[in-house]
C-alpha atoms as a PDB file:
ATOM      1  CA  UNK A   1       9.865  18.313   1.088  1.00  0.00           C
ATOM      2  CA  UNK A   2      11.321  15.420   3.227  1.00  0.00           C
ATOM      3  CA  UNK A   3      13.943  17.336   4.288  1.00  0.00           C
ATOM      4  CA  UNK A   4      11.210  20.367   5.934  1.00  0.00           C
ATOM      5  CA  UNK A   5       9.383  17.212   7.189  1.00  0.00           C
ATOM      6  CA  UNK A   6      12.352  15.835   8.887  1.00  0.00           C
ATOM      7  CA  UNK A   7      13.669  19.048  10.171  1.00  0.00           C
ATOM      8  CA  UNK A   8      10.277  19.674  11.768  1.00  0.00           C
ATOM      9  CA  UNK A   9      10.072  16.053  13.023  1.00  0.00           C
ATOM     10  CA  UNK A  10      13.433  17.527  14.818  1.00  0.00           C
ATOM     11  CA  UNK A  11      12.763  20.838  16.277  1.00  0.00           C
ATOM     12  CA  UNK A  12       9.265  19.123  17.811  1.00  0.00           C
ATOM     13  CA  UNK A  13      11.351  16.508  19.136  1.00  0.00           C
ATOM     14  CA  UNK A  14      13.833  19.051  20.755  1.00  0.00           C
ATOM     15  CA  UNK A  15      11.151  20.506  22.730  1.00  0.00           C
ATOM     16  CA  UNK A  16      10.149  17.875  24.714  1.00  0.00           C
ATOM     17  CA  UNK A  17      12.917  14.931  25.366  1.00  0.00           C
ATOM     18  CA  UNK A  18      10.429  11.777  25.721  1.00  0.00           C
ATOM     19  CA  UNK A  19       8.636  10.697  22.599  1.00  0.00           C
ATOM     20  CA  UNK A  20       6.601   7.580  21.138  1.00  0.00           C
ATOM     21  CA  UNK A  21       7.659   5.281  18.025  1.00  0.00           C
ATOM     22  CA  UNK A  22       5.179   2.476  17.205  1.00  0.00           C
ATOM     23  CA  UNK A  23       6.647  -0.488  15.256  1.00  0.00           C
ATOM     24  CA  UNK A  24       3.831  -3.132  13.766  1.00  0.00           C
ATOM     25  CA  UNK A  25       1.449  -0.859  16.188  1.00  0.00           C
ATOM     26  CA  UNK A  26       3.188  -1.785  18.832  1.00  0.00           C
ATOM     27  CA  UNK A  27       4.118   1.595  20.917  1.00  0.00           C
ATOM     28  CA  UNK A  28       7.340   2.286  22.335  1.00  0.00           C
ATOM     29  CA  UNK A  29       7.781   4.820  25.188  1.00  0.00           C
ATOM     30  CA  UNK A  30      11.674   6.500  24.100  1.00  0.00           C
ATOM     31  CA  UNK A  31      13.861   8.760  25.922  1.00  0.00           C
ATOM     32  CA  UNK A  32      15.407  11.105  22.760  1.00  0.00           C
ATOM     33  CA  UNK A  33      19.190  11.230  22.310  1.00  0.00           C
ATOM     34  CA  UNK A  34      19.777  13.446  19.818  1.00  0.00           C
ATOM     35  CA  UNK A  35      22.891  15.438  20.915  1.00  0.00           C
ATOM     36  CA  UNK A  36      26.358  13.838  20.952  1.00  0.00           C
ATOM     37  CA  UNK A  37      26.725  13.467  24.597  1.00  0.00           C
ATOM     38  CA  UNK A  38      23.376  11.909  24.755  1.00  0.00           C
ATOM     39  CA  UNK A  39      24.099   9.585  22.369  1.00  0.00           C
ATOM     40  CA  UNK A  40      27.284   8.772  23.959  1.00  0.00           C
ATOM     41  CA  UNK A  41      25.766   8.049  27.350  1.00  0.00           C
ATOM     42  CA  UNK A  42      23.194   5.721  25.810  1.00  0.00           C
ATOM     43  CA  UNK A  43      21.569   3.673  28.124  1.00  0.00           C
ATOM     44  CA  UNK A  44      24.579   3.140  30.308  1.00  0.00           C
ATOM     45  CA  UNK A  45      24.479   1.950  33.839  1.00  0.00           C
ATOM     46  CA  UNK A  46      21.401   1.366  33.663  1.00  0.00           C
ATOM     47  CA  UNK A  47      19.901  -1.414  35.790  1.00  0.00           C
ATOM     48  CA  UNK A  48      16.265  -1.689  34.651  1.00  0.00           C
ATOM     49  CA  UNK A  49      14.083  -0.661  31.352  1.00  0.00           C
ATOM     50  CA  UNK A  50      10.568  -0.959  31.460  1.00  0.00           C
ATOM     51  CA  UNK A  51       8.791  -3.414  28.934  1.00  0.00           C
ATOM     52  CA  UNK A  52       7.848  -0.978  26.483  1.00  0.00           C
ATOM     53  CA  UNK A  53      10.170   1.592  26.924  1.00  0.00           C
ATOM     54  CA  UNK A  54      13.291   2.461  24.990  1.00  0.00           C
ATOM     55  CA  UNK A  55      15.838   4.752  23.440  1.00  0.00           C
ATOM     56  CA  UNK A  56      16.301   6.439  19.966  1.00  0.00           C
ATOM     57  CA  UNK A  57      19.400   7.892  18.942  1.00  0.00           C
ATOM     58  CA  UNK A  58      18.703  10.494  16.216  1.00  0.00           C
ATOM     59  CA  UNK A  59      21.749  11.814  13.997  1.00  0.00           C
ATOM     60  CA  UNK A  60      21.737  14.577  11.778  1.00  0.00           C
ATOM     61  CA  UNK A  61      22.453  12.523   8.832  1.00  0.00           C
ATOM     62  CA  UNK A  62      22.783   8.650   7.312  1.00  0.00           C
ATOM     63  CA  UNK A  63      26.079   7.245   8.579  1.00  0.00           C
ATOM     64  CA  UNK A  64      27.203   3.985   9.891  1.00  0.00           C
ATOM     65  CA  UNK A  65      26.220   4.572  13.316  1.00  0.00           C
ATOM     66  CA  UNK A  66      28.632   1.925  15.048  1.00  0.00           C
ATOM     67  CA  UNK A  67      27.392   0.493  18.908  1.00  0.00           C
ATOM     68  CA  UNK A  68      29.204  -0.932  22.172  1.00  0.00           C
ATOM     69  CA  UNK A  69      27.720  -1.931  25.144  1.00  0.00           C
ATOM     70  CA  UNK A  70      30.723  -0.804  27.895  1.00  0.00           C
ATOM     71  CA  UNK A  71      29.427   0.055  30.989  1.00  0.00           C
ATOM     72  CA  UNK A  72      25.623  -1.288  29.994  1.00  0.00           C
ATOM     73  CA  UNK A  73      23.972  -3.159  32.452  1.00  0.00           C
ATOM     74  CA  UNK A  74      21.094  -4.946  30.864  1.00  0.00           C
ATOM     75  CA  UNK A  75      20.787  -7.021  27.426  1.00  0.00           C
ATOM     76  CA  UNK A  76      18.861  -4.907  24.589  1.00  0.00           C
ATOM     77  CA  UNK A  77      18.053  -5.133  21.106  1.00  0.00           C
ATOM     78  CA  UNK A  78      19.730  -2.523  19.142  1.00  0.00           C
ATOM     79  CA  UNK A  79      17.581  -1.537  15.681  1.00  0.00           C
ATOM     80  CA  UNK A  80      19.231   0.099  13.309  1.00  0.00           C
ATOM     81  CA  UNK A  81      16.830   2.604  11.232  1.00  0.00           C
ATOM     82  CA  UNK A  82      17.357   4.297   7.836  1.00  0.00           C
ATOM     83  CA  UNK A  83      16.357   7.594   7.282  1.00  0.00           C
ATOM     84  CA  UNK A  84      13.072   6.348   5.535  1.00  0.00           C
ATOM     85  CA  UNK A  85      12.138   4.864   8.886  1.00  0.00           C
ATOM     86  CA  UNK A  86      12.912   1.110   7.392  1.00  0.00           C
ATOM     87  CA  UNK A  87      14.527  -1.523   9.784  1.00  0.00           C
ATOM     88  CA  UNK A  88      18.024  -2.605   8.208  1.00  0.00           C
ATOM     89  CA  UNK A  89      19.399  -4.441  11.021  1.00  0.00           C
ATOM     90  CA  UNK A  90      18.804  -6.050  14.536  1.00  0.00           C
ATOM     91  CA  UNK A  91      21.128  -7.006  16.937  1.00  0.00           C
ATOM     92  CA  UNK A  92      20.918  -8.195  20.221  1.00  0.00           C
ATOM     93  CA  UNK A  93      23.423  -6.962  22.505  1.00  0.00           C
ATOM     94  CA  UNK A  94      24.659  -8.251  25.994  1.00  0.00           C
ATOM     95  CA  UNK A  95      26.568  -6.657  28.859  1.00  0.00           C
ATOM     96  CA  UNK A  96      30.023  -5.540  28.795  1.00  0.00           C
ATOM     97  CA  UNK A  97      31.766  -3.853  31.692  1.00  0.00           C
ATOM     98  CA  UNK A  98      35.657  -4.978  30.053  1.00  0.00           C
ATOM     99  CA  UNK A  99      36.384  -3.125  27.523  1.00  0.00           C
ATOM    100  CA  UNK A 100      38.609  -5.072  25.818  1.00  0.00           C
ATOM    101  CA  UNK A 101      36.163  -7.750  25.301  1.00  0.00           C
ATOM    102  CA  UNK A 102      33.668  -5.367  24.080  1.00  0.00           C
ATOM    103  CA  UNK A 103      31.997  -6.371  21.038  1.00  0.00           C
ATOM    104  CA  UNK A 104      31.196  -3.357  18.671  1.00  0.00           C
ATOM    105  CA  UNK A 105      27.413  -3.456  16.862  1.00  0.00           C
ATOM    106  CA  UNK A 106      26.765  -1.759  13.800  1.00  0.00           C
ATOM    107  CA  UNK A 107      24.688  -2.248  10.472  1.00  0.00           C
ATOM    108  CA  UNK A 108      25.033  -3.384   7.219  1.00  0.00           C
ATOM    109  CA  UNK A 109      23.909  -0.271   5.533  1.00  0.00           C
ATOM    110  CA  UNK A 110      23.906   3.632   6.677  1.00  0.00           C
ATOM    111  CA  UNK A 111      21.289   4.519   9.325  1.00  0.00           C
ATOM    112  CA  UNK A 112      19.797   7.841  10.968  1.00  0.00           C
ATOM    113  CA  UNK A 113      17.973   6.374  13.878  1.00  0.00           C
ATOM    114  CA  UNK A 114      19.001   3.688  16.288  1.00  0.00           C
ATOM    115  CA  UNK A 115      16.505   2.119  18.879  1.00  0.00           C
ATOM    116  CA  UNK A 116      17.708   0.605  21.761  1.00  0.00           C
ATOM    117  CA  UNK A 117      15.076  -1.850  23.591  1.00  0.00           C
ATOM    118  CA  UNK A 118      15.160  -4.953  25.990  1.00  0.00           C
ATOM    119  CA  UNK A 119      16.569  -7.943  25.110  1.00  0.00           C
ATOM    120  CA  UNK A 120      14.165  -9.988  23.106  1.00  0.00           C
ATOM    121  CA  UNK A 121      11.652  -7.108  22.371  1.00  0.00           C
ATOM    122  CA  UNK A 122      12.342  -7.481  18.553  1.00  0.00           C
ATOM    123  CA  UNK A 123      11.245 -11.599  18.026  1.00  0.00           C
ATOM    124  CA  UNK A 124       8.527 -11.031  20.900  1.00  0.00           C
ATOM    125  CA  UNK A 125       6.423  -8.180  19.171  1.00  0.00           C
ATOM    126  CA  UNK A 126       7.666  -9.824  15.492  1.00  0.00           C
ATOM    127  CA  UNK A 127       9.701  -7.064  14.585  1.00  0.00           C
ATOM    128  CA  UNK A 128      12.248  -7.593  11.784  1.00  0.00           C
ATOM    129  CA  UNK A 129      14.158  -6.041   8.785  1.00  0.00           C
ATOM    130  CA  UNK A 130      12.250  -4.390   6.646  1.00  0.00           C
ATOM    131  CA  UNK A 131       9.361  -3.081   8.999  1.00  0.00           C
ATOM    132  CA  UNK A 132       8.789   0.456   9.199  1.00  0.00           C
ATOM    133  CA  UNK A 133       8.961   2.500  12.613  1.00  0.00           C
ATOM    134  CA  UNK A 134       6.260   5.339  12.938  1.00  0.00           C
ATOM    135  CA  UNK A 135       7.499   8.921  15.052  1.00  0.00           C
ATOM    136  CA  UNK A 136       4.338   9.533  17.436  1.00  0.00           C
ATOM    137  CA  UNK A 137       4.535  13.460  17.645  1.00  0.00           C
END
């Protein structure tokens, strides 16, 4: 049954590519990157993100979803999400244009989802591990 619900969750998401998640009912405007080259491109070289605005990275499955922040302009928080919608990790992230100093950002545990917000979004709105995000469909 999860696996209809999720696959559902999916194909409604594929039809439109802007979405809202809610964290401790706090909602969360997100662009959708759910195919590889979206996921790839992230939020790179981009210069501004609205306050409560952000980006989820869906994958088809649980994996160690591993993060950089080359050619990313602005500081974010980067959740990591398992696929029962509980936080496992947060990391704050800053700019990196060389990418030998790069610093890689991943979690502790597998994830499906990864949200990408400003800098300081998490502690500001109290979000931590072990909070639950809600899909707004």
């Amino acid at each position: 049954m999860k696996k209809i619900i999720f696959l559902l969750f999916l194909f409604l998401l594929s039809c439109q590519h802007q979405s809202t998640v809610s964290i401790n009912d706090q909602d969360i405007i997100v662009e959708i990157a759910d195919t590889f080259e979206e996921r790839a491109q992230g939020l790179m070289f981009r210069e501004h993100l609205d306050e409560y605005a952000g980006m989820i990275f869906i994958y088809p499955k649980e994996q160690h979803a591993g993060f950089w922040m080359k050619n990313t302009l602005i500081s974010l928080d980067i959740i990591f999400i398992d696929k029962d919608f509980k936080i496992v990790d947060i990391h704050t992230a800053q700019p990196c244009v060389n990418e030998d100093e790069c610093i890689p950002y991943g979690p502790t545990e597998q994830v499906q989802y990864v949200l990408e917000v400003n800098a300081g979004y998490a502690e500001k709105n109290g979000i931590k591990k072990g909070d639950f995000i809600l899909f707004n469909l």
